[in-house]
C-alpha atoms as a PDB file:
ATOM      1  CA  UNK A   1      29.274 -36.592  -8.498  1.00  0.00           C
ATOM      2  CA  UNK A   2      29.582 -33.317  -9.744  1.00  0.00           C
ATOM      3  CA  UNK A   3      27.531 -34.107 -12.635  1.00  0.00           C
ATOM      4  CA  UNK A   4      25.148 -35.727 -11.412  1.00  0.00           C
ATOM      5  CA  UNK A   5      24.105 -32.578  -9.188  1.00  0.00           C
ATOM      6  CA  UNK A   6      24.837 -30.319 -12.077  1.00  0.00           C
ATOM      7  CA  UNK A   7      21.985 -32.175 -13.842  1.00  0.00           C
ATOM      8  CA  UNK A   8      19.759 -32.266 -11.127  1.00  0.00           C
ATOM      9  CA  UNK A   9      20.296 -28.653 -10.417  1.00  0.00           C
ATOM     10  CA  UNK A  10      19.191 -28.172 -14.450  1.00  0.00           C
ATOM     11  CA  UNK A  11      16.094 -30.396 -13.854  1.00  0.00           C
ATOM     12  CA  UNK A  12      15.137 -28.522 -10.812  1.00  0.00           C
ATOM     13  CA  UNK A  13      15.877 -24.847 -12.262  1.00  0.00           C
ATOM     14  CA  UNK A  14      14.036 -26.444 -15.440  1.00  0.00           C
ATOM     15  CA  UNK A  15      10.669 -27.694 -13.262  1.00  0.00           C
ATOM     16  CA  UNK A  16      10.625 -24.174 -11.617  1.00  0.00           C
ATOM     17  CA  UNK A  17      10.534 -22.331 -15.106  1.00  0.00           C
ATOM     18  CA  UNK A  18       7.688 -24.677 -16.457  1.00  0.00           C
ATOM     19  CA  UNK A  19       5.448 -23.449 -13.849  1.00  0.00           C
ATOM     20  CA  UNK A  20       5.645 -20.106 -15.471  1.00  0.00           C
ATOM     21  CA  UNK A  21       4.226 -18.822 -18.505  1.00  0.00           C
ATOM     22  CA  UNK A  22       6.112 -19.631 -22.220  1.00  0.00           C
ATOM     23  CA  UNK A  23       4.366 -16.829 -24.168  1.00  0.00           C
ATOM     24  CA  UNK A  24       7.361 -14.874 -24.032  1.00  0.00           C
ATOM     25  CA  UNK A  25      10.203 -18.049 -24.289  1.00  0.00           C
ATOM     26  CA  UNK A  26      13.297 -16.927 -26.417  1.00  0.00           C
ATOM     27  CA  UNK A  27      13.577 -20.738 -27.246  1.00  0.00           C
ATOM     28  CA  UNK A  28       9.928 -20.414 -29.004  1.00  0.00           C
ATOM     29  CA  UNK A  29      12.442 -18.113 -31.892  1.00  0.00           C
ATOM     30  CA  UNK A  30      10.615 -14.819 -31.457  1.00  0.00           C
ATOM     31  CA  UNK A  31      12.186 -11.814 -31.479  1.00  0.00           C
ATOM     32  CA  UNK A  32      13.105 -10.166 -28.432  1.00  0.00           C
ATOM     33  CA  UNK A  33      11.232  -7.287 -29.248  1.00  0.00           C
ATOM     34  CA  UNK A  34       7.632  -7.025 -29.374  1.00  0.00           C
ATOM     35  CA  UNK A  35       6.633  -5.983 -32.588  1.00  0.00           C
ATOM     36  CA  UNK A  36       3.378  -4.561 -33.492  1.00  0.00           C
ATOM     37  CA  UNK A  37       3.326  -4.874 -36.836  1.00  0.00           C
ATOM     38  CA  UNK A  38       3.689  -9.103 -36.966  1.00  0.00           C
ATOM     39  CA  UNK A  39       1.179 -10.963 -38.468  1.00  0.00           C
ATOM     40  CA  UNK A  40      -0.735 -13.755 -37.072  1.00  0.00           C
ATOM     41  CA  UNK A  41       0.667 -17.188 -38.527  1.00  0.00           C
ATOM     42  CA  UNK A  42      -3.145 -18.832 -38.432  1.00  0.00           C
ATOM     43  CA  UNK A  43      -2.561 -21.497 -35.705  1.00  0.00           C
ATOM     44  CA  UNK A  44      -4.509 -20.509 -32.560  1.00  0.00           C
ATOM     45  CA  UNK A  45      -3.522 -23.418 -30.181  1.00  0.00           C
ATOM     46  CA  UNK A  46      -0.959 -23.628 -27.471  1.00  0.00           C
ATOM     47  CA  UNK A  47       1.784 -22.871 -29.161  1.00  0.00           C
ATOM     48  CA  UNK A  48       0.703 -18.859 -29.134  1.00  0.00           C
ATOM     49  CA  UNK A  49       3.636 -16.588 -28.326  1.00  0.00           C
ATOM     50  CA  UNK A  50       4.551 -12.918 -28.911  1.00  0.00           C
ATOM     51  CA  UNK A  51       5.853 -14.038 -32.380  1.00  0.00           C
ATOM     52  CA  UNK A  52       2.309 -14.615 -33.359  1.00  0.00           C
ATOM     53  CA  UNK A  53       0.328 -11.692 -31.883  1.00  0.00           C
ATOM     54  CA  UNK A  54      -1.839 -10.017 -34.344  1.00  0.00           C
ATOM     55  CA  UNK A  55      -2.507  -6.670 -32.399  1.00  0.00           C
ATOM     56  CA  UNK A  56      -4.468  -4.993 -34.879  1.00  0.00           C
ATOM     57  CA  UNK A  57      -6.669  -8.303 -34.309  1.00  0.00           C
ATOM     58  CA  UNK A  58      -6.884  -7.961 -30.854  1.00  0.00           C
ATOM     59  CA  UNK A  59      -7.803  -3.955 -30.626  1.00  0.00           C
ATOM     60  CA  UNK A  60     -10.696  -4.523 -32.750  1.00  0.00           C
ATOM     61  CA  UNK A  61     -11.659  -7.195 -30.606  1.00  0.00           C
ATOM     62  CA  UNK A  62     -11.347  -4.848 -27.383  1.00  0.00           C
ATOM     63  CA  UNK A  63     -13.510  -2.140 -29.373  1.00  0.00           C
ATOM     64  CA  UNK A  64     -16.088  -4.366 -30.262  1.00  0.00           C
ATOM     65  CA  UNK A  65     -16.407  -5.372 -26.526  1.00  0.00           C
ATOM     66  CA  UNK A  66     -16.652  -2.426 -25.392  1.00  0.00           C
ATOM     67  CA  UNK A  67     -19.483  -1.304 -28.267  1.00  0.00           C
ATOM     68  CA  UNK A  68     -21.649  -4.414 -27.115  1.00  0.00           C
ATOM     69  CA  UNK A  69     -21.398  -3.540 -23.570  1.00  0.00           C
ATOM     70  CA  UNK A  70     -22.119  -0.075 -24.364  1.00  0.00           C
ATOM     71  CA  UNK A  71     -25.104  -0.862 -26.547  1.00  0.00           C
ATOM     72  CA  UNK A  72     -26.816  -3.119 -23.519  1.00  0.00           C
ATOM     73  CA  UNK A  73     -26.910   0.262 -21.672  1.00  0.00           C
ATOM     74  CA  UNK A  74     -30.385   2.352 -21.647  1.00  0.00           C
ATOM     75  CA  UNK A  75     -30.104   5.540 -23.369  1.00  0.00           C
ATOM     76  CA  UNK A  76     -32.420   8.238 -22.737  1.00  0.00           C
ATOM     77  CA  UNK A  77     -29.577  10.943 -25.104  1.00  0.00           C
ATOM     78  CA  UNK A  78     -28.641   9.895 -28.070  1.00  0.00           C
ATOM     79  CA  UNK A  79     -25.702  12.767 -28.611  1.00  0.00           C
ATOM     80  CA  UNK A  80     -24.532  10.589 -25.226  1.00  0.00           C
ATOM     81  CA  UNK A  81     -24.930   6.897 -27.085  1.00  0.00           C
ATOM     82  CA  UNK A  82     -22.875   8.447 -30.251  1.00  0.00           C
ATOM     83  CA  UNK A  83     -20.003   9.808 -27.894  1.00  0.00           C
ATOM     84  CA  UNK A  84     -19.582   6.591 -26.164  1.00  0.00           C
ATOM     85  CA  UNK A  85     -19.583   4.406 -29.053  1.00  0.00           C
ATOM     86  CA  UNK A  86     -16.901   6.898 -30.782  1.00  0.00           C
ATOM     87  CA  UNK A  87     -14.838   6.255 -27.639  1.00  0.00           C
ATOM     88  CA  UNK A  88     -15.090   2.652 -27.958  1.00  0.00           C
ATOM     89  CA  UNK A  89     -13.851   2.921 -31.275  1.00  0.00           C
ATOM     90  CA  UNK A  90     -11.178   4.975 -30.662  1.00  0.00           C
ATOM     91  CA  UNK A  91     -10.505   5.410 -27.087  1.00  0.00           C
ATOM     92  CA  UNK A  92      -8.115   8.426 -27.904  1.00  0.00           C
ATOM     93  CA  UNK A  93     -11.928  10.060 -27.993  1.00  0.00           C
ATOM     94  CA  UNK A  94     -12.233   9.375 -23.878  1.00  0.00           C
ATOM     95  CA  UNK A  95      -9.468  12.075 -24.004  1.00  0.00           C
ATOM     96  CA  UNK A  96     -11.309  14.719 -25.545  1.00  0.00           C
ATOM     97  CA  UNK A  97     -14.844  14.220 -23.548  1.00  0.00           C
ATOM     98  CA  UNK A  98     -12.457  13.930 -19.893  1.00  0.00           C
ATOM     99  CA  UNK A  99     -11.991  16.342 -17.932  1.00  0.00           C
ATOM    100  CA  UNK A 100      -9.416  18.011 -15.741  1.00  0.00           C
ATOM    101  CA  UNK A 101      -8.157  16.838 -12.327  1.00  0.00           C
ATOM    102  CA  UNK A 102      -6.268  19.478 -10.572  1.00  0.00           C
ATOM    103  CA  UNK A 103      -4.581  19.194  -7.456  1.00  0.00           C
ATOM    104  CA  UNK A 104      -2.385  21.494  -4.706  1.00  0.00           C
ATOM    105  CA  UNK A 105      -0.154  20.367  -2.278  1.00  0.00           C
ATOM    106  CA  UNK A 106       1.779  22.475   0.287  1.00  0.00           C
ATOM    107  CA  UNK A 107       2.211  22.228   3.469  1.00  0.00           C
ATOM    108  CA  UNK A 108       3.836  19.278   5.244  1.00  0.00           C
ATOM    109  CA  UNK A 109       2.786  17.148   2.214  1.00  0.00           C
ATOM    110  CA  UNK A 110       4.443  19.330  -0.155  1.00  0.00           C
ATOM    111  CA  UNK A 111       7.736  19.203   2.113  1.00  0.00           C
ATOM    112  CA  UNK A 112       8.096  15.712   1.793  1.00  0.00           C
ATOM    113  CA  UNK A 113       8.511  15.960  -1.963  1.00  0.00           C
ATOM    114  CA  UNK A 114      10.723  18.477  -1.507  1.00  0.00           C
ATOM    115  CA  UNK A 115       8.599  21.574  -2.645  1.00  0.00           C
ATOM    116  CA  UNK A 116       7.175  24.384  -0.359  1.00  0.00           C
ATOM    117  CA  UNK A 117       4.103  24.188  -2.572  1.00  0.00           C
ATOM    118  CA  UNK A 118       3.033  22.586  -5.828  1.00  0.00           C
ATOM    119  CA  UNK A 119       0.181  21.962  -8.059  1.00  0.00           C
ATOM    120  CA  UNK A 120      -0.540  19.584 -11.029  1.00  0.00           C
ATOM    121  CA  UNK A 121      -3.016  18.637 -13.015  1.00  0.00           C
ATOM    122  CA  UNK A 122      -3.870  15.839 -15.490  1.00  0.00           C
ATOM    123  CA  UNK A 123      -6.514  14.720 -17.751  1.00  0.00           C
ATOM    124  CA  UNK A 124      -9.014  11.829 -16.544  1.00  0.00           C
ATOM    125  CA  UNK A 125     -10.423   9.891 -19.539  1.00  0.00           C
ATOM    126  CA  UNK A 126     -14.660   9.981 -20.159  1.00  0.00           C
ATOM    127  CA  UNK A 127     -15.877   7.579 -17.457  1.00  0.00           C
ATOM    128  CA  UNK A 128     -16.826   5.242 -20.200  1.00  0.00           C
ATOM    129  CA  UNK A 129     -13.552   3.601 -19.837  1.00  0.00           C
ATOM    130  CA  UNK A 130     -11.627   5.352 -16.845  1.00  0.00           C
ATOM    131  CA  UNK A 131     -13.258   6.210 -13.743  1.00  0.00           C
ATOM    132  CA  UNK A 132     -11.225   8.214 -10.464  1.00  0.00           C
ATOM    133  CA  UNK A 133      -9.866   6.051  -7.986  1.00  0.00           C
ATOM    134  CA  UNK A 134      -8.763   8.597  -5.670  1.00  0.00           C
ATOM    135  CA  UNK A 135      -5.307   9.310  -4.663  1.00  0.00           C
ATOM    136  CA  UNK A 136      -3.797  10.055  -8.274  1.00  0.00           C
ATOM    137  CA  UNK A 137      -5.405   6.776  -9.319  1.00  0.00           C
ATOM    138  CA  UNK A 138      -7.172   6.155 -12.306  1.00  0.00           C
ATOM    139  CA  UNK A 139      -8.704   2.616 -13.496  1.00  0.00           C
ATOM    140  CA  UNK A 140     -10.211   0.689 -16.647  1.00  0.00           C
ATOM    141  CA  UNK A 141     -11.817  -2.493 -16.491  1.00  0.00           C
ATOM    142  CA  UNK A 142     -12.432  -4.454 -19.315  1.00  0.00           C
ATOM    143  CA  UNK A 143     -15.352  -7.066 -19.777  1.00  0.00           C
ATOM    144  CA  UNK A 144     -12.977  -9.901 -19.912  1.00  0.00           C
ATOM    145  CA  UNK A 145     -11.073  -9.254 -16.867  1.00  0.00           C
ATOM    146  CA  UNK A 146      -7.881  -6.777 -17.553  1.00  0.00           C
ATOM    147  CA  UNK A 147      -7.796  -4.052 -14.909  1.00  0.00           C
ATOM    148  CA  UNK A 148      -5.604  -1.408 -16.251  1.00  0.00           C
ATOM    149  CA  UNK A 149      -4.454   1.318 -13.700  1.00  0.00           C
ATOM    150  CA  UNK A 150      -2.511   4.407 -14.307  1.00  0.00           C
ATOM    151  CA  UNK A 151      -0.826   5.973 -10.912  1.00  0.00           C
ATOM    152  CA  UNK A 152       0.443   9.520 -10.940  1.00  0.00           C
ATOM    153  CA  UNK A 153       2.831  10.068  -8.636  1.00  0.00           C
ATOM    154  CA  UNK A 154       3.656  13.507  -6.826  1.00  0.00           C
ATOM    155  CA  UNK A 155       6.635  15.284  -8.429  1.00  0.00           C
ATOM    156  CA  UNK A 156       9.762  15.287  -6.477  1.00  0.00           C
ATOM    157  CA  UNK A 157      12.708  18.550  -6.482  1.00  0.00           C
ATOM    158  CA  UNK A 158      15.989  17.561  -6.720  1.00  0.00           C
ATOM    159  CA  UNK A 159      17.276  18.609  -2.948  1.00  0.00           C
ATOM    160  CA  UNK A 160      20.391  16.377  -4.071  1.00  0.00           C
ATOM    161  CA  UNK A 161      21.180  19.034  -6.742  1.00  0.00           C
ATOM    162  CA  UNK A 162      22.711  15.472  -8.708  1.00  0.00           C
ATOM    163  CA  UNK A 163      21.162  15.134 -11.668  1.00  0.00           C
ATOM    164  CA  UNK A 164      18.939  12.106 -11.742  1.00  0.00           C
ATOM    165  CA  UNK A 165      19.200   9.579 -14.747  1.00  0.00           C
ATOM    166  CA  UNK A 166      15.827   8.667 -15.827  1.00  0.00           C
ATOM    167  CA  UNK A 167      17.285   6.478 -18.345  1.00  0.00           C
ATOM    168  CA  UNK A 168      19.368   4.486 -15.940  1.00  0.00           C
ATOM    169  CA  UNK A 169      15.929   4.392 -13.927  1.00  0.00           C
ATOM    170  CA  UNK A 170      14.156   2.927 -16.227  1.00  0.00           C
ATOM    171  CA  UNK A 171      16.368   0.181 -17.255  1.00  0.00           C
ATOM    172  CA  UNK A 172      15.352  -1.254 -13.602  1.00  0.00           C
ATOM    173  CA  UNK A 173      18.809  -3.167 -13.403  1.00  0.00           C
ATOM    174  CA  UNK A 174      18.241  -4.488 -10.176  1.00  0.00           C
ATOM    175  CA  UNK A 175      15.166  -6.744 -12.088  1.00  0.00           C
ATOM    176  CA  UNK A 176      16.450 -10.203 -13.307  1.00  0.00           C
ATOM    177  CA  UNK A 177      14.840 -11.564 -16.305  1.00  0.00           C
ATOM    178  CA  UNK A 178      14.403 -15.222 -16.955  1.00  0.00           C
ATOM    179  CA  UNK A 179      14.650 -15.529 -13.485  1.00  0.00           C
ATOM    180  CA  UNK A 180      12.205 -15.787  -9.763  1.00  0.00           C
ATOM    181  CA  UNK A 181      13.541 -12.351  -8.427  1.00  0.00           C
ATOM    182  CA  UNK A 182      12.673 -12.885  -4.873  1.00  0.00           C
ATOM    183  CA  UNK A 183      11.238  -9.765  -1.946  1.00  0.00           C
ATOM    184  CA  UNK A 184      10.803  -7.511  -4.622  1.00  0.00           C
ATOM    185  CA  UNK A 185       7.113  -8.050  -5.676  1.00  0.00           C
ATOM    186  CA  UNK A 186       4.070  -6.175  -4.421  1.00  0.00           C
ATOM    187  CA  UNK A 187       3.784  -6.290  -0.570  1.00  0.00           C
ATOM    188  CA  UNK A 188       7.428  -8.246  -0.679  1.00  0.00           C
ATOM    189  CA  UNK A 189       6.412 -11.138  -2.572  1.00  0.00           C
ATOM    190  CA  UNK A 190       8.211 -12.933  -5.311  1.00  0.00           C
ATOM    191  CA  UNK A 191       7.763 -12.336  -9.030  1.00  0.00           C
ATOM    192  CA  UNK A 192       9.035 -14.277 -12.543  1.00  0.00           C
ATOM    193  CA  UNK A 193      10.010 -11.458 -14.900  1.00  0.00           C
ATOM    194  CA  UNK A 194       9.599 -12.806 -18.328  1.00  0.00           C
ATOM    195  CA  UNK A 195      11.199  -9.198 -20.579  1.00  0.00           C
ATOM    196  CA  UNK A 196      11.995  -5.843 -19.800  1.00  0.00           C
ATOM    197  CA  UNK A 197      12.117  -3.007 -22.406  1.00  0.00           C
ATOM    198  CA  UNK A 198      13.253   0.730 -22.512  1.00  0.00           C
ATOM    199  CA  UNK A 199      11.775   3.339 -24.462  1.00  0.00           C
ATOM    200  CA  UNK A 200      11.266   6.933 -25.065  1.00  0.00           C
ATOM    201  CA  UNK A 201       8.126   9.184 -23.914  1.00  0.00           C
ATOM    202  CA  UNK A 202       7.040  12.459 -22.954  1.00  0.00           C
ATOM    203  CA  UNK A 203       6.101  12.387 -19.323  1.00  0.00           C
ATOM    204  CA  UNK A 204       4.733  15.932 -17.766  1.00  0.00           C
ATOM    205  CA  UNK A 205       5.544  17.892 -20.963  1.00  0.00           C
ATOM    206  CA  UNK A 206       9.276  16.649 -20.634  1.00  0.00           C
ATOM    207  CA  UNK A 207      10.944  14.009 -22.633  1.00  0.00           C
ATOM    208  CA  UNK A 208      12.004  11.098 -20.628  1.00  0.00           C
ATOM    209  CA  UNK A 209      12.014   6.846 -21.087  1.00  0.00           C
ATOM    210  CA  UNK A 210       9.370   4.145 -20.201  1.00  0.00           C
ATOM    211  CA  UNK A 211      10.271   0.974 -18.790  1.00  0.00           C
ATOM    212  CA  UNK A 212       8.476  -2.280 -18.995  1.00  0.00           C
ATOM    213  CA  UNK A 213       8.446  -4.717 -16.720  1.00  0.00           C
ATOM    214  CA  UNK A 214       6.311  -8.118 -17.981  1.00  0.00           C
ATOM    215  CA  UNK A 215       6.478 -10.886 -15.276  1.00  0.00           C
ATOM    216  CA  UNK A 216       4.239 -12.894 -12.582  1.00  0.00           C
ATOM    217  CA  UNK A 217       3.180 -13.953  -9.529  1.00  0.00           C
ATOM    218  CA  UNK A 218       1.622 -17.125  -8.042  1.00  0.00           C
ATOM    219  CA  UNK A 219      -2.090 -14.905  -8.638  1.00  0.00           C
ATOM    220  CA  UNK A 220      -1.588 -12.497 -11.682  1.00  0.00           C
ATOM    221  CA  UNK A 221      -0.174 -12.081 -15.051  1.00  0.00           C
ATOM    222  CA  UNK A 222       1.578  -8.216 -15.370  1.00  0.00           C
ATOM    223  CA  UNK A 223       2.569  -5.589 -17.612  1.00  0.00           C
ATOM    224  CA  UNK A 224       3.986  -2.922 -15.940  1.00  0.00           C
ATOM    225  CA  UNK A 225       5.223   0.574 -17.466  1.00  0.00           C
ATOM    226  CA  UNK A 226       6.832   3.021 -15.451  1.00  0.00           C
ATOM    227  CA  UNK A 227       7.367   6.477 -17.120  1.00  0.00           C
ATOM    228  CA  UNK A 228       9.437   8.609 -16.245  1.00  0.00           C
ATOM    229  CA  UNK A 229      10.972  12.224 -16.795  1.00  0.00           C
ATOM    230  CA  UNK A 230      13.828  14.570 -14.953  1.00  0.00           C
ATOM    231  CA  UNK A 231      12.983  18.557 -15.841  1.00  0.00           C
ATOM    232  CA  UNK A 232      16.500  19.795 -15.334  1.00  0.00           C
ATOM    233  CA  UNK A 233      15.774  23.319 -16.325  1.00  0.00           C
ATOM    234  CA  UNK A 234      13.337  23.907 -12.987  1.00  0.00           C
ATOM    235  CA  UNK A 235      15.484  24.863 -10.458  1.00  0.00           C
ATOM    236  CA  UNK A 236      17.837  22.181  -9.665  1.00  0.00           C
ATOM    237  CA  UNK A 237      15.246  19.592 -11.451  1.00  0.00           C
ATOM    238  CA  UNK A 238      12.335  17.972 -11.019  1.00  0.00           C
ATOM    239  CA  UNK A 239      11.064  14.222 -11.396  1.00  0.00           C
ATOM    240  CA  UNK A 240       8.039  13.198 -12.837  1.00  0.00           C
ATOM    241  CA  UNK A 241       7.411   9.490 -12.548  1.00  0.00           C
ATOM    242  CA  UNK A 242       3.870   7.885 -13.862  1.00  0.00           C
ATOM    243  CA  UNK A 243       3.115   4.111 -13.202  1.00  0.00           C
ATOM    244  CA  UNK A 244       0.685   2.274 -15.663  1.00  0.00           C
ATOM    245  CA  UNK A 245      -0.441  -1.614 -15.172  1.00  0.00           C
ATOM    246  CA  UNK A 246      -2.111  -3.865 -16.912  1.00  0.00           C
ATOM    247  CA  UNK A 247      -2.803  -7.014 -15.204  1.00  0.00           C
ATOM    248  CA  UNK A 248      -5.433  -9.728 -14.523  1.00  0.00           C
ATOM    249  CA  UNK A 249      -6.144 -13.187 -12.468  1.00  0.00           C
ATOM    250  CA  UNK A 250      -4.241 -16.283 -14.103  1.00  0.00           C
ATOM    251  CA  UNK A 251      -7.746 -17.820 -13.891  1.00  0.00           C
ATOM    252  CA  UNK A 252      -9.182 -15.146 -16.153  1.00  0.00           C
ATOM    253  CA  UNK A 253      -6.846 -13.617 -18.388  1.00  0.00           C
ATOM    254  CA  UNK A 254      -3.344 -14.154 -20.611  1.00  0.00           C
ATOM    255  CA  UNK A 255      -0.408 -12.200 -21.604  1.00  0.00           C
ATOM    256  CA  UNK A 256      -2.039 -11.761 -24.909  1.00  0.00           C
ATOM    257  CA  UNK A 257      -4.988 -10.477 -23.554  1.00  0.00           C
ATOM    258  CA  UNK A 258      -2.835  -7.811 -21.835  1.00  0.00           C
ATOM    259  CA  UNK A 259      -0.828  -7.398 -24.595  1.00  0.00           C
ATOM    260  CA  UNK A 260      -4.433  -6.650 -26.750  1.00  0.00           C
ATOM    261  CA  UNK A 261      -5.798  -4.362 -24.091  1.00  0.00           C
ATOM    262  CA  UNK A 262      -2.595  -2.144 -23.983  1.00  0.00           C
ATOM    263  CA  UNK A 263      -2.295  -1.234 -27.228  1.00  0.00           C
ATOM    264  CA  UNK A 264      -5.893  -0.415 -27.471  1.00  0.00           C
ATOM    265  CA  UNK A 265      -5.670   2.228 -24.891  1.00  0.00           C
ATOM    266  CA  UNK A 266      -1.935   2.767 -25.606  1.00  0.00           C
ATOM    267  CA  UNK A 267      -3.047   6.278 -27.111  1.00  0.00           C
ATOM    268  CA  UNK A 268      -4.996   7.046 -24.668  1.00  0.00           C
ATOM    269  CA  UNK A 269      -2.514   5.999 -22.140  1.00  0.00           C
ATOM    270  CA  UNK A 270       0.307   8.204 -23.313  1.00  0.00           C
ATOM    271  CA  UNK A 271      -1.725  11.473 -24.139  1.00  0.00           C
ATOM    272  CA  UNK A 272      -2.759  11.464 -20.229  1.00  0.00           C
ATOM    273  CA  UNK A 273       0.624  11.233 -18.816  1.00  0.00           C
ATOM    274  CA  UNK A 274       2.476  13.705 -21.748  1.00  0.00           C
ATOM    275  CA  UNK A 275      -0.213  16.556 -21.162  1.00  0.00           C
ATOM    276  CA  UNK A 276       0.034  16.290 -17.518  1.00  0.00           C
ATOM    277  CA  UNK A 277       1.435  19.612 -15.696  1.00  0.00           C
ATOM    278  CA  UNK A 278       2.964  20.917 -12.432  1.00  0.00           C
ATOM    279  CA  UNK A 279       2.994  24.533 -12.015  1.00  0.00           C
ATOM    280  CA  UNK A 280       3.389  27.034  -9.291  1.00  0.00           C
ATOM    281  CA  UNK A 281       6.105  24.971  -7.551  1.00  0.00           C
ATOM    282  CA  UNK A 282       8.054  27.066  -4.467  1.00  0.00           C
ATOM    283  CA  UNK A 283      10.949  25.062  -3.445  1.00  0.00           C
END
């Protein structure tokens, strides 16, 4: 008896993973790291997984994209046409021709992060490929569906005086890989997290960790980074936190897409959240 519901506890647990994606299966023998410099093995079928990315592939793919929709456009400045095409060949460009977004809170606002007053201010790529979403909210989206979002966050003073541990923070231990992790998706939905990873980045001028979160839902496929920094030597400290995402409908898009589409911007991505400041902050 107990076997026989062992096995049909398997076969259900087993049905319920099938419904998600495999492009990140361990059983598929890919390492557990994504690697940027693998090589594609030729076969472009079903059987794609990380192991077979070729992202050097797939970012020239992404620029070309964005060069044809670029080149559909009317221009009436050609100095304009040569700066956008620049950017879509190397969107690190979209840094250089951005401009600055500064912002002040005090007040009641600034209370609730702790702060009597603060202001920061951070870098919002050319509007070729990032337009201002309002509330610290930035947004790309590409011609084949990827919205990719970055989300400052206000900083927050330490009125614990405990040191926070950004590293610990990151590592999101609470998230279950391989596994539904249920009331913990956007708006308290479910999600399937398919890997998590840890690494190091400068976040707000201060070196901290990024951790990604690659999983789900019944709607969307997501990559989610969340960076993160703790500037101990301001007062009693101060935490920066930065979200990016990369996501798309199941309908429309795939991890690999995702996977293309960050490291196209990935450049991009991290000079915007390293050269971001706060300054003038009265706590």
């Amino acid at each position: 008896m107990k076997i026989r519901m062992a096995i049909v506890l398997f076969i259900t647990f087993s049905t319920a993973i099938a419904q998600y994606s495999g492009y990140y299966t361990v059983n598929q023998n890919i390492n557990a790291n994504i690697n940027e410099n693998v090589k594609m093995s030729g076969n472009v079928n079903i059987n794609k997984n990380i192991s077979t990315i070729d992202y050097g592939k797939l970012a020239l793919a992404n620029a070309e994209n964005e060069k044809t929709r670029l080149e559909n456009l009317k221009f009436t400045d050609q100095q304009q046409k040569r700066i956008l095409l620049e950017i879509a060949s190397d969107p690190l460009s979209a840094f250089t021709y951005g401009y600055d977004n500064p912002i002040e809170i005090k007040g009641k606002e600034a209370k609730n992060y702790g702060f009597k007053r603060f202001k920061i201010i951070y870098k919002v790529p050319h509007n070729s490929l990032f337009t201002f979403a309002g509330a610290g909210r930035i947004e790309n989206v590409s011609l084949d569906g990827v919205t990719t979002e970055i989300i400052f966050s206000a900083p927050w003073y330490n009125t614990t005086k405990v040191e926070f541990d950004t590293e610990e923070y990151a590592k999101m231990k609470h998230i279950k890989v391989g596994q539904l992790n249920e009331g913990q998706g956007l708006d308290g939905g479910d999600f399937f997290v398919h890997k998590k990873d840890i690494k190091r980045a400068t976040v707000y001028g201060t070196k901290g960790f990024i951790g990604t979160l690659i999983w789900e839902d019944d709607y969307q496929y997501t990559i989610t980074d969340n960076y993160s920094s703790f500037n101990k030597l301001e007062g009693d400290g101060v935490f920066y936190s930065v979200k990016v995402r990369y996501y798309g409908n199941k309908d429309e898009v795939t991890f690999e897409k995702l996977e293309g589409r960050k490291f196209y911007l990935k450049r991009l991505v991290e000079k915007v959240i390293s050269t971001a400041t706060a300054w003038d902050m009265k706590y």
